[in-house]
Protein backbone atom coordinates (compact mmCIF):
# COMPACT_ATOMS: atom_id res chain seq x y z
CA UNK A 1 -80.06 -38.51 143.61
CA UNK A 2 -81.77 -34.91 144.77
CA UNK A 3 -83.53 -33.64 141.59
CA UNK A 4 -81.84 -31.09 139.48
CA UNK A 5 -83.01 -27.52 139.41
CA UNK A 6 -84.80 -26.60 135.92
CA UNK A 7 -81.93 -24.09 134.83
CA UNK A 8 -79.27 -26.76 135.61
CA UNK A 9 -80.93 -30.11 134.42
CA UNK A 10 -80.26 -31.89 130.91
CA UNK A 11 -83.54 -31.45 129.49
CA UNK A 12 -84.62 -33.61 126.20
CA UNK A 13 -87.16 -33.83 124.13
CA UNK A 14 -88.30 -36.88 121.86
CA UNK A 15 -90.61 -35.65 118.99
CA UNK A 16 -90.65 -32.24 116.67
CA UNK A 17 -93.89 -32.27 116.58
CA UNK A 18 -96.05 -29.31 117.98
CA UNK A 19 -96.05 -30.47 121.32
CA UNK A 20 -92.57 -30.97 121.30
CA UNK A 21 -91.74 -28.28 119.88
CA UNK A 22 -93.86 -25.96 121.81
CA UNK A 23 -92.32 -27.16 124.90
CA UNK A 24 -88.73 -26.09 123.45
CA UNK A 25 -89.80 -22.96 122.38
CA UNK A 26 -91.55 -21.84 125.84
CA UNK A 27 -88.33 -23.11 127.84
CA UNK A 28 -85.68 -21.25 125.90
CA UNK A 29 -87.63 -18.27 125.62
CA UNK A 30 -87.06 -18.92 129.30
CA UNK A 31 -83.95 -19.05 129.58
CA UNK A 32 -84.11 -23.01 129.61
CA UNK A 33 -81.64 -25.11 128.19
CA UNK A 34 -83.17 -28.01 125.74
CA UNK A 35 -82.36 -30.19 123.03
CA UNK A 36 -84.66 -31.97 120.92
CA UNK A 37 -84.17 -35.33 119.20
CA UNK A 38 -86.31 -36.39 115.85
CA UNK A 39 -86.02 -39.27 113.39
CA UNK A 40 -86.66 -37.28 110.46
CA UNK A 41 -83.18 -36.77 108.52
CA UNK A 42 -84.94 -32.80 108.22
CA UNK A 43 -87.34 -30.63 108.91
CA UNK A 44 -88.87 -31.26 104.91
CA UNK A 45 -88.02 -34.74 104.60
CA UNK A 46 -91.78 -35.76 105.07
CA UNK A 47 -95.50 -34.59 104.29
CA UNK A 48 -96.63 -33.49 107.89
CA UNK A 49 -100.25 -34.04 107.21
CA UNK A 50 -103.51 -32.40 107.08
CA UNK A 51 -105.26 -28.60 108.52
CA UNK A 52 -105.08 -28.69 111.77
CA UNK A 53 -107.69 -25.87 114.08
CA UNK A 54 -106.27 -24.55 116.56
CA UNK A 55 -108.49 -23.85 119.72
CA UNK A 56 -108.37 -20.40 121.33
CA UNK A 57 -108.46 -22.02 124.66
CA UNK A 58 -105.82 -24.43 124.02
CA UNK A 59 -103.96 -24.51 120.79
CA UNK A 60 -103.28 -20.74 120.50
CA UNK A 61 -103.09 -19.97 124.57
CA UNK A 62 -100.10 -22.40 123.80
CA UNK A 63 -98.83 -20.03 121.05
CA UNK A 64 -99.13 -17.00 122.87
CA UNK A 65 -97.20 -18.35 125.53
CA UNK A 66 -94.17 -19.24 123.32
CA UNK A 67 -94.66 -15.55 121.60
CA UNK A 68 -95.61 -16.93 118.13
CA UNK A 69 -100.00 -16.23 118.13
CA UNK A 70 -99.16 -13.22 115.58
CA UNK A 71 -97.11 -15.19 113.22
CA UNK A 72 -100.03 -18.10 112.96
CA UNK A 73 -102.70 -15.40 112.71
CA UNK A 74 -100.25 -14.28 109.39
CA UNK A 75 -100.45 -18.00 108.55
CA UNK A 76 -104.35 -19.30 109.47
CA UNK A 77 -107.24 -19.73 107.21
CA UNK A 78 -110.45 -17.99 108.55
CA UNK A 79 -112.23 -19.12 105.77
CA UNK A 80 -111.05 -22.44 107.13
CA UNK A 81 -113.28 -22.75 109.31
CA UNK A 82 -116.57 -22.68 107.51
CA UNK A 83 -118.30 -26.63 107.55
CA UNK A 84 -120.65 -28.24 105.78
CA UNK A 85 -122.79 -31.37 105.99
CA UNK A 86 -124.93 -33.37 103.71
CA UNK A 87 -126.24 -37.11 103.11
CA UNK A 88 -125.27 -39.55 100.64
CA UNK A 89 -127.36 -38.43 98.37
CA UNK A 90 -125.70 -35.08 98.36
CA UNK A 91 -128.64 -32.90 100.15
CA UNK A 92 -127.24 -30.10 102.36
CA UNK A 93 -128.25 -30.79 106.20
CA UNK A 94 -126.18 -28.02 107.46
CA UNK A 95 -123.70 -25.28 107.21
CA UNK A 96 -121.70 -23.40 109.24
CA UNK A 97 -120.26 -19.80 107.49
CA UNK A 98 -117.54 -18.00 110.22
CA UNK A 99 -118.42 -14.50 111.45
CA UNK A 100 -116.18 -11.81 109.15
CA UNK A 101 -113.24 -12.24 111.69
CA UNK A 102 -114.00 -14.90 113.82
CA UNK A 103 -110.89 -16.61 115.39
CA UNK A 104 -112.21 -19.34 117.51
CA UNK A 105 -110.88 -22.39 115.20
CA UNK A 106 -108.95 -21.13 112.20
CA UNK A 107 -107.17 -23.56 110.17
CA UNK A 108 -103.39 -23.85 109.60
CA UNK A 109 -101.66 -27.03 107.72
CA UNK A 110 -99.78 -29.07 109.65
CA UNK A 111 -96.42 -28.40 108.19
CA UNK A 112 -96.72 -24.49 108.29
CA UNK A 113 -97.48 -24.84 111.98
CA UNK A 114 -94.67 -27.34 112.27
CA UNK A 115 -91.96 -24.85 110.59
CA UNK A 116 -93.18 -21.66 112.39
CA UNK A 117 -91.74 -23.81 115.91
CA UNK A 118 -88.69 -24.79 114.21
CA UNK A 119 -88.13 -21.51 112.88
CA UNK A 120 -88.78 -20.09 116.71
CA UNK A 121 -85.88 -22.76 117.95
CA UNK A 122 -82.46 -21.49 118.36
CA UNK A 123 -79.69 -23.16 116.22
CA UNK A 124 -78.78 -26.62 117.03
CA UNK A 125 -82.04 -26.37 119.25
CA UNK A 126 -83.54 -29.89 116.70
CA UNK A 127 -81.05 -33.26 116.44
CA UNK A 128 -82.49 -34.88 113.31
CA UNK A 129 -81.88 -38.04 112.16
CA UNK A 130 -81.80 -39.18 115.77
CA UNK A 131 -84.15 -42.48 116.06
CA UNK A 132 -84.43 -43.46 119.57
CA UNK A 133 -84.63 -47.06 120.47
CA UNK A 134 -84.73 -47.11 124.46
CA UNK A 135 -84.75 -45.03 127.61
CA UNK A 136 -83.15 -47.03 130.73
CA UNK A 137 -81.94 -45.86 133.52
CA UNK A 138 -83.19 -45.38 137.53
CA UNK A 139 -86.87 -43.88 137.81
CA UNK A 140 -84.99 -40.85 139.92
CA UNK A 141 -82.54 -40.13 137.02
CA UNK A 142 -80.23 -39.60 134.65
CA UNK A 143 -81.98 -41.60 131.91
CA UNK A 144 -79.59 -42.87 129.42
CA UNK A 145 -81.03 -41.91 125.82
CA UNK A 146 -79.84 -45.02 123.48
CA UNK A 147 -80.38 -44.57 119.30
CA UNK A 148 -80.67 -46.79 116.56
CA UNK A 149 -77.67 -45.83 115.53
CA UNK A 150 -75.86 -47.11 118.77
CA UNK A 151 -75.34 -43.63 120.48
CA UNK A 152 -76.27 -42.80 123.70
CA UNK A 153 -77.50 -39.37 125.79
CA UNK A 154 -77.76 -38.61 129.20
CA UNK A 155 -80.93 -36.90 130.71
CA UNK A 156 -82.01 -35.50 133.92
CA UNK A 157 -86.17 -34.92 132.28
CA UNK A 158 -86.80 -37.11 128.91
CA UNK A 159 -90.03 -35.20 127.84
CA UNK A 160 -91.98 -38.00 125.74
CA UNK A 161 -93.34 -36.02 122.66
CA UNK A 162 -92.99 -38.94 120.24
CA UNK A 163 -96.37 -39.58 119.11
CA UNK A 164 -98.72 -42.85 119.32
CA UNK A 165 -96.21 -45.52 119.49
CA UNK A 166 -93.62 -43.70 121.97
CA UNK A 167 -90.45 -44.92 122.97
CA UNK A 168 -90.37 -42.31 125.85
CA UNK A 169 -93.61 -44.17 127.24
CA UNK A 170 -92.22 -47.91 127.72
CA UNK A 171 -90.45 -46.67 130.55
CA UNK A 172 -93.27 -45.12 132.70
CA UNK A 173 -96.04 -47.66 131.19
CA UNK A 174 -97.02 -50.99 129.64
CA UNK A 175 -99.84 -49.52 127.67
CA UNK A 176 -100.29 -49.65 123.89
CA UNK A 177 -102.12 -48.32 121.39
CA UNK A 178 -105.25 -50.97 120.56
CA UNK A 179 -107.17 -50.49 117.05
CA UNK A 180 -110.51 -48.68 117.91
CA UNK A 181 -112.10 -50.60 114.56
CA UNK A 182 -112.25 -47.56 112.44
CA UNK A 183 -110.12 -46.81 109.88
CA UNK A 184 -109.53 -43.97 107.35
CA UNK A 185 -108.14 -44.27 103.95
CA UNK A 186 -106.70 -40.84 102.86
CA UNK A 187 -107.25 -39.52 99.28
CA UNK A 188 -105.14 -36.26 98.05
CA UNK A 189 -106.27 -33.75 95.67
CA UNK A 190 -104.34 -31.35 94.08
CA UNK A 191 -105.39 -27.95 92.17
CA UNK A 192 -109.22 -27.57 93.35
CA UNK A 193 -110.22 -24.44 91.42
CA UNK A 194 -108.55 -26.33 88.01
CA UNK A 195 -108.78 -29.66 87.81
CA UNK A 196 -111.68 -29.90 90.76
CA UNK A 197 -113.48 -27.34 90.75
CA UNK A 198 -116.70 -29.24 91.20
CA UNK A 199 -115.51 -30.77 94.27
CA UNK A 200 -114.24 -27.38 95.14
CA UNK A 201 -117.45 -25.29 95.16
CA UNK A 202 -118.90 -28.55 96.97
CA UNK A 203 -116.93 -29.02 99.84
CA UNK A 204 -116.76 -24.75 100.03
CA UNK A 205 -113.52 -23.60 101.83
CA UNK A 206 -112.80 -25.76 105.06
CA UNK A 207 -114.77 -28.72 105.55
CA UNK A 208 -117.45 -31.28 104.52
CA UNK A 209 -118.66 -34.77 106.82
CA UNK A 210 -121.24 -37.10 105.11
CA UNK A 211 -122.25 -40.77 106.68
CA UNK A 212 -124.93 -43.17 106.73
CA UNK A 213 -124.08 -44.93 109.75
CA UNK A 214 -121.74 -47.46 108.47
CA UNK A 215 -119.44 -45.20 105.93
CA UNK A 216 -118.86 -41.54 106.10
CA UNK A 217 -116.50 -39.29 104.29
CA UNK A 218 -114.97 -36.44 106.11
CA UNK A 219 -113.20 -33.47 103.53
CA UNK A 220 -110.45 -31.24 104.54
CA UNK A 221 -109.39 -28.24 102.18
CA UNK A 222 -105.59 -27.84 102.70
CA UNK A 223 -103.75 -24.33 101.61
CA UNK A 224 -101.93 -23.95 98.06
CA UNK A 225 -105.30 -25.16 96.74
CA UNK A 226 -105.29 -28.88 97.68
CA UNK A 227 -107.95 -30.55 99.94
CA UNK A 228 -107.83 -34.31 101.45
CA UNK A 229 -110.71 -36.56 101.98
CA UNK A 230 -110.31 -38.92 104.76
CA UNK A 231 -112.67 -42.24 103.73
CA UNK A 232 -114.05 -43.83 107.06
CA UNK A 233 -115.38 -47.10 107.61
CA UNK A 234 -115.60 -49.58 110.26
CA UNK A 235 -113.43 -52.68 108.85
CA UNK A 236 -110.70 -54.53 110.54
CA UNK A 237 -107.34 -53.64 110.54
CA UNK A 238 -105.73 -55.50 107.59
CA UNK A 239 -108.82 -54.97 105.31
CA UNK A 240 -106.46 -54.31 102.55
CA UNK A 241 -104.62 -57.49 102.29
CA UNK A 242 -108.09 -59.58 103.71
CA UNK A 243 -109.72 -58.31 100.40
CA UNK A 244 -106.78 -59.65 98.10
CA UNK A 245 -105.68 -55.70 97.56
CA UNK A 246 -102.15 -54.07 98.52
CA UNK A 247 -101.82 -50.38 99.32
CA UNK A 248 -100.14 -49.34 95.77
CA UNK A 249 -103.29 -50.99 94.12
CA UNK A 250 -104.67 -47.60 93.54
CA UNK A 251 -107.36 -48.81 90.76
CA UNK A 252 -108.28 -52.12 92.76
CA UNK A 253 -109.12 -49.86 96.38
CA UNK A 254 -111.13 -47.64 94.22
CA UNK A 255 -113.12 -50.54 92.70
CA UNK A 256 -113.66 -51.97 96.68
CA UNK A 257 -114.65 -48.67 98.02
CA UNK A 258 -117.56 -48.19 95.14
CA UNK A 259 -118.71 -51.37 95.84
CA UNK A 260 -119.01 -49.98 99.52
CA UNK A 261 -120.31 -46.81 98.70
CA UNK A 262 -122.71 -47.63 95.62
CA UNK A 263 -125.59 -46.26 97.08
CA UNK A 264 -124.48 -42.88 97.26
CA UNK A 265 -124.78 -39.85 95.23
CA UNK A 266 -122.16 -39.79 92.06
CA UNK A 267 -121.00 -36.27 93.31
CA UNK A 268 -120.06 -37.11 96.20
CA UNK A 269 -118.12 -40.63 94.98
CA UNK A 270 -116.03 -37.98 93.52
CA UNK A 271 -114.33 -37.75 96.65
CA UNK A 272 -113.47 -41.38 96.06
CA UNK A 273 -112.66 -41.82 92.37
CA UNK A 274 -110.90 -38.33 91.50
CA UNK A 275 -108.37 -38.19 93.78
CA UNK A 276 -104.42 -37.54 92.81
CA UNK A 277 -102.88 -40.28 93.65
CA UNK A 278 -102.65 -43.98 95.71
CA UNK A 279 -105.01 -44.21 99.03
CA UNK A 280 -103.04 -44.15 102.30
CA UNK A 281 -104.49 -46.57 105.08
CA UNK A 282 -104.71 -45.05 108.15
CA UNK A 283 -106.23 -47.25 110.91
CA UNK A 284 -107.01 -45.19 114.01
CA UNK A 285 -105.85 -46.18 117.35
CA UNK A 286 -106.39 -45.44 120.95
CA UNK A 287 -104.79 -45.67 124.11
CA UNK A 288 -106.78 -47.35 126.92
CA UNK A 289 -108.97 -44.47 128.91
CA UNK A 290 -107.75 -43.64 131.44
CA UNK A 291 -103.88 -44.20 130.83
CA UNK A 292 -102.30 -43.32 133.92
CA UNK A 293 -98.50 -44.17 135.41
CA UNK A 294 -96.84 -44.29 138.39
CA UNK A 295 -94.78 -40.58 138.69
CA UNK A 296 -91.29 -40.73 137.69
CA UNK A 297 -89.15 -37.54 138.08
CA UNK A 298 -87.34 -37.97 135.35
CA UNK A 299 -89.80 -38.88 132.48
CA UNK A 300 -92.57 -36.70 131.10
CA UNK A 301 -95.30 -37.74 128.54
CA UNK A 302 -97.32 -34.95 126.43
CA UNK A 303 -99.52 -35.07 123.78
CA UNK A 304 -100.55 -39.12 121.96
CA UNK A 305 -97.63 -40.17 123.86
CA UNK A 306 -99.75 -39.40 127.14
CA UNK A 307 -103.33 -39.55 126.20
CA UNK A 308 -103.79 -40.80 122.01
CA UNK A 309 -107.60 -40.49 121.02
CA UNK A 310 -110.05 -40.50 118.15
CA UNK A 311 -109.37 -37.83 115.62
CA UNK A 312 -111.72 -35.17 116.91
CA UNK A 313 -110.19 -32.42 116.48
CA UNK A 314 -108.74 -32.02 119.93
CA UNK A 315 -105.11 -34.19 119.74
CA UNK A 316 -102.79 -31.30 118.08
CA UNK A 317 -104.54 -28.98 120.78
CA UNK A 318 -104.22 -30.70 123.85
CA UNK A 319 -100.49 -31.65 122.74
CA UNK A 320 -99.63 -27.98 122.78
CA UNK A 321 -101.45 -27.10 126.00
CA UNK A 322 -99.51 -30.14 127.71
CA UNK A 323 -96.42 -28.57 126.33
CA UNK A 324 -97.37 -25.13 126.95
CA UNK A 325 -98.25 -26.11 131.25
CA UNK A 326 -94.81 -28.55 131.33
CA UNK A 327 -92.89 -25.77 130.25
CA UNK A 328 -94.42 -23.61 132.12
CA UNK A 329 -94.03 -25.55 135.25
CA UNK A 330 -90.73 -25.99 134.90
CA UNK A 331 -89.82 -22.34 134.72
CA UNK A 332 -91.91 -21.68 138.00
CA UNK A 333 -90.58 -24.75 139.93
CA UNK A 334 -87.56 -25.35 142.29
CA UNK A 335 -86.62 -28.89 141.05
CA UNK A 336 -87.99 -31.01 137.67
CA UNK A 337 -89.09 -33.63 140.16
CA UNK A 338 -91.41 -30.60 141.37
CA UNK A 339 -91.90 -29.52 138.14
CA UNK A 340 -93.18 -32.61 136.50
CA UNK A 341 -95.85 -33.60 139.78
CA UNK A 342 -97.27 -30.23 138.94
CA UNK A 343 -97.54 -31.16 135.18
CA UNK A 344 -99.27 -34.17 135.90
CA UNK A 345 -101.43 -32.63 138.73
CA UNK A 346 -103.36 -30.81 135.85
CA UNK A 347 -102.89 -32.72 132.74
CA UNK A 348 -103.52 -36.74 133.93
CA UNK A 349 -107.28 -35.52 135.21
CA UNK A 350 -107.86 -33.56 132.28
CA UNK A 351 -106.68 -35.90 128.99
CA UNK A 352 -108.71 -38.84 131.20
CA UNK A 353 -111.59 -36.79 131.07
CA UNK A 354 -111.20 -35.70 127.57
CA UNK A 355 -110.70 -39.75 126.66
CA UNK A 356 -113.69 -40.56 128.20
CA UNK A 357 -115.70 -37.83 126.36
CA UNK A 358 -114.11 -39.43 123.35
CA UNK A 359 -114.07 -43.20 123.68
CA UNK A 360 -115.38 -44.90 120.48
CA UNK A 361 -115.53 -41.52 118.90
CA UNK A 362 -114.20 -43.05 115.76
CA UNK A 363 -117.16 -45.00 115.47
CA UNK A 364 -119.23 -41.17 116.06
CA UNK A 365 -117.77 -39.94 112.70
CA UNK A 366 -119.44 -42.63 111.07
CA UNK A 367 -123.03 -41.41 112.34
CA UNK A 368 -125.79 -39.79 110.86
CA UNK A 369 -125.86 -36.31 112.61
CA UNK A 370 -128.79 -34.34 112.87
CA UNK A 371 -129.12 -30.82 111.05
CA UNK A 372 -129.56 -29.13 114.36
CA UNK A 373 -126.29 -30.55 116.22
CA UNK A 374 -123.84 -28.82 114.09
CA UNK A 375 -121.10 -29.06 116.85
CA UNK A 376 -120.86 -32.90 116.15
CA UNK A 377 -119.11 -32.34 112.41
CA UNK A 378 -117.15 -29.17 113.35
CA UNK A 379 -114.29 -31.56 114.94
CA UNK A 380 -111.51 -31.37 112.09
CA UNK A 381 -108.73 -33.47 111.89
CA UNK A 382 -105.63 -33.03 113.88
């Protein structure tokens, strides 16, 4: 079949998630017609994670082309974006203060970021509760959207904004996701200038990284006065149940990880043995670098769906710039087969390159940096 024009296509989206979302907002302000699909029964039915920084040549060019960089800048933490760094044994090796109105990274959590694009969305704009199972279908379209719950959708563009393990991308590619041999555990902490305040005036107010080469600990102050520390280490993937331990054994994890860590300073093991809470496991995956697919004008792939990498500080950003050019492209183009080549013109060339600047990154966060190469701890997580 000839490929649709943008205006008259059935455009969805699979993810409401930033890149997702940004994609939505940018088409209807438009004048695009989209619907996107999520598996969350609601918008607050989940934690969304972490602080995210948001680039000012990525992450907010995307905002200020869906008309929302004002609302962040009411949102972000400046003060975010100050970082420290120290050894195990708690010596300072460097820190980073922002200028008095610096912008180039400021932090924003997650889930603020995530409600200012839902809040942007006309009504009806988000399906929750919709889990998709498949996309089948001819390569030149309609797709045929098919649910867990048995429904089904037609599509002229399925826009794959559905994270590491996509659905959207089993029907352009036979890549997966492969463990990178780094994994974070994630510890919560609630009610820093109370119950923390040690920790507080430690880890300052955005960020602290500490390694040895084998073990690091990377700390993330959050908004509402809460701050996560991610605890890295290369291990294989089911370290948990290879040690005898389970993920709910809160007390038996802690034990392990001192064991691990016994050489460092006690101040800093407070970031191991204070926290609120169980540990959650987070193993970090990668796709292979480069991922690339053969064009199909009826599929589109943004964000980890496309191009999943280390956390450095780069994945939230370059999902929102993919959504911000798709969108973009779309509006500009005669036809979504058009639309999409365009896309991909820009975006396959730059995520490879980004990948390859990144492979075995994870295993970088677990490095010793020097005091002069403050760059290398500034990634935060995204």
């Amino acid at each position: 079949m000839d490929s649709p024009t943008p205006a008259s296509a059935r455009i969805s989206i699979i993810g409401a998630g930033p890149g997702g979302l940004t994609c939505a907002r940018i088409l209807q302000r438009h004048g695009i017609a989209v619907t996107v699909y999520d598996r969350d029964p609601d918008a607050g039915s989940r934690n969304q994670g972490g602080s995210l920084d948001l680039h000012e040549d990525d992450g907010q060019l995307a905002l200020r082309e869906a008309g929302l960089l004002e609302e962040f800048f009411a949102l972000a933490r400046l003060e975010g974006q100050e970082m420290r760094q120290f050894d195990p044994s708690g010596r300072a090796l460097a820190h980073h203060l922002p200028d008095e109105g610096e912008t180039a990274r400021p932090e924003i959590d997650r889930g603020q970021l995530r409600d200012l694009l839902v809040r942007s969305l006309g009504a009806g704009t988000i399906q929750w509760g919709r889990n998709l199972a498949s996309v089948s279908g001819p390569a030149e379209g309609p797709r045929t959207l098919t649910f867990a719950d048995g429904t089904t959708v037609e599509a002229d563009l399925v826009i794959g904004a559905d994270g590491a393990y996509s659905r959207v991308r089993a029907a352009v590619s036979p890549a997966t996701p492969h463990y990178t041999g780094v994994s974070f555990l994630e510890a919560w902490f609630d009610d820093m200038e109370g119950a923390h305040a040690d920790l507080s005036q430690l880890v300052g107010k955005g960020s602290a990284h500490i390694a040895d080469g084998e073990r690091g600990l990377f700390a993330q102050r959050n908004s509402g006065g809460h701050m996560r520390v991610y605890v890295m280490r290369r291990v294989p993937v089911d370290w948990i149940a290879a040690n005898g331990l389970h993920p709910e054994d809160t007390e038996g994890i802690r034990a392990h990880l001192l064991n691990e860590f016994a050489a460092w300073s006690p101040r800093i093991l407070r970031m191991i043995t204070d926290n609120d809470g169980t540990y959650v496991d987070r193993p970090i995956f990668a796709l292979p670098v480069p991922h690339t697919w053969d064009h199909s004008p009826s599929v589109a792939l943004l964000g980890d769906a496309a191009h999943l990498m280390p956390p450095l500080g780069v994945g939230v950003n370059l999902a929102m710039l993919d959504a911000a050019e798709l969108a973009l492209a779309l509006v500009g183009a005669t036809t979504v087969d058009e639309a999409v080549r365009s896309y991909e013109k820009s975006m396959l060339p730059r995520s490879a390159e980004t990948a390859r600047m990144l492979e075995g990154g994870a295993e970088h966060l677990l490095s010793v940096d020097e005091p002069d190469e403050p760059e290398r701890f500034r990634q935060g997580q995204d």
